[in-house]
Each structure stands twice: as C-alpha cells, then as structure tokens.
Protein backbone atom coordinates (compact mmCIF):
# COMPACT_ATOMS: atom_id res chain seq x y z
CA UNK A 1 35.08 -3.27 41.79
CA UNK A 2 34.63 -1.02 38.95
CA UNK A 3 37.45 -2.51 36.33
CA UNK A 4 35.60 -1.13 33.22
CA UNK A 5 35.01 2.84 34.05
CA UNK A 6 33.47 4.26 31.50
CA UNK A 7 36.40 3.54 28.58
CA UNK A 8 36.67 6.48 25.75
CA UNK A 9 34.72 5.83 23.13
CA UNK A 10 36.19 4.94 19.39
CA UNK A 11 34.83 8.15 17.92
CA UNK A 12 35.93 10.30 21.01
CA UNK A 13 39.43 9.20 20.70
CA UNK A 14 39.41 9.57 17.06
CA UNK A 15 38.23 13.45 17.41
CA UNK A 16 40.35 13.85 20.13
CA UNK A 17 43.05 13.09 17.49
CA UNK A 18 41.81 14.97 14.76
CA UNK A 19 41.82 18.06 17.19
CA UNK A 20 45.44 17.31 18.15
CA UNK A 21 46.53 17.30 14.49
CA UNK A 22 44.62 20.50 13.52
CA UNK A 23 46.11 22.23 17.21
CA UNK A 24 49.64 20.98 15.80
CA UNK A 25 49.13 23.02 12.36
CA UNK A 26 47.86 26.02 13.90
CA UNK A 27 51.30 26.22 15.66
CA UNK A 28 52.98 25.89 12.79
CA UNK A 29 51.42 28.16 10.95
CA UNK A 30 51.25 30.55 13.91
CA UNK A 31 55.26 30.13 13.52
CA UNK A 32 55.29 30.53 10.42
CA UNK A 33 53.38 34.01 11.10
CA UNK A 34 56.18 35.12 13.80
CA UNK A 35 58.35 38.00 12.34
CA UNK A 36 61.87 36.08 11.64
CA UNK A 37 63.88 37.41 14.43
CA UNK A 38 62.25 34.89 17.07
CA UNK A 39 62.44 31.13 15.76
CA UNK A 40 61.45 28.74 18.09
CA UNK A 41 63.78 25.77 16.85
CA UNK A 42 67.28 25.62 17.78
C-alpha cells in the first residue's frame, strides 16, 4: 500500500499560491481594462 504518494512539496504549494494570487490580479486588472458597459459584478 502506497499511503504516502509522492505529497506536494512546501515550496511547490507555496508557488502554486503565489501564482494563484498574481492569476487573481491579472483579472482584476484585466476588469479593470474592460470598457464600462460590461461589468462582471452584479
């Protein structure tokens, strides 16, 4: 039985987030870039 299978490193996990939070700004400033007709919150 394999019970440890190859568990994400620290320093994976932590770029994974750092990736996540520079994704999330993009889209914000990519809405912030979208003429003001189309908003995409309610």
């Amino acid at each position: 039985m394999n019970t440890d299978a190859n568990p994400m490193p620290f320093e994976l996990i932590e770029l994974n987030g750092a990736m996540n939070h520079r994704l999330h700004e993009s889209l914000a400033d990519l809405q912030f870039l979208v003429p003001a007709g189309t908003s995409f919150d309610s």
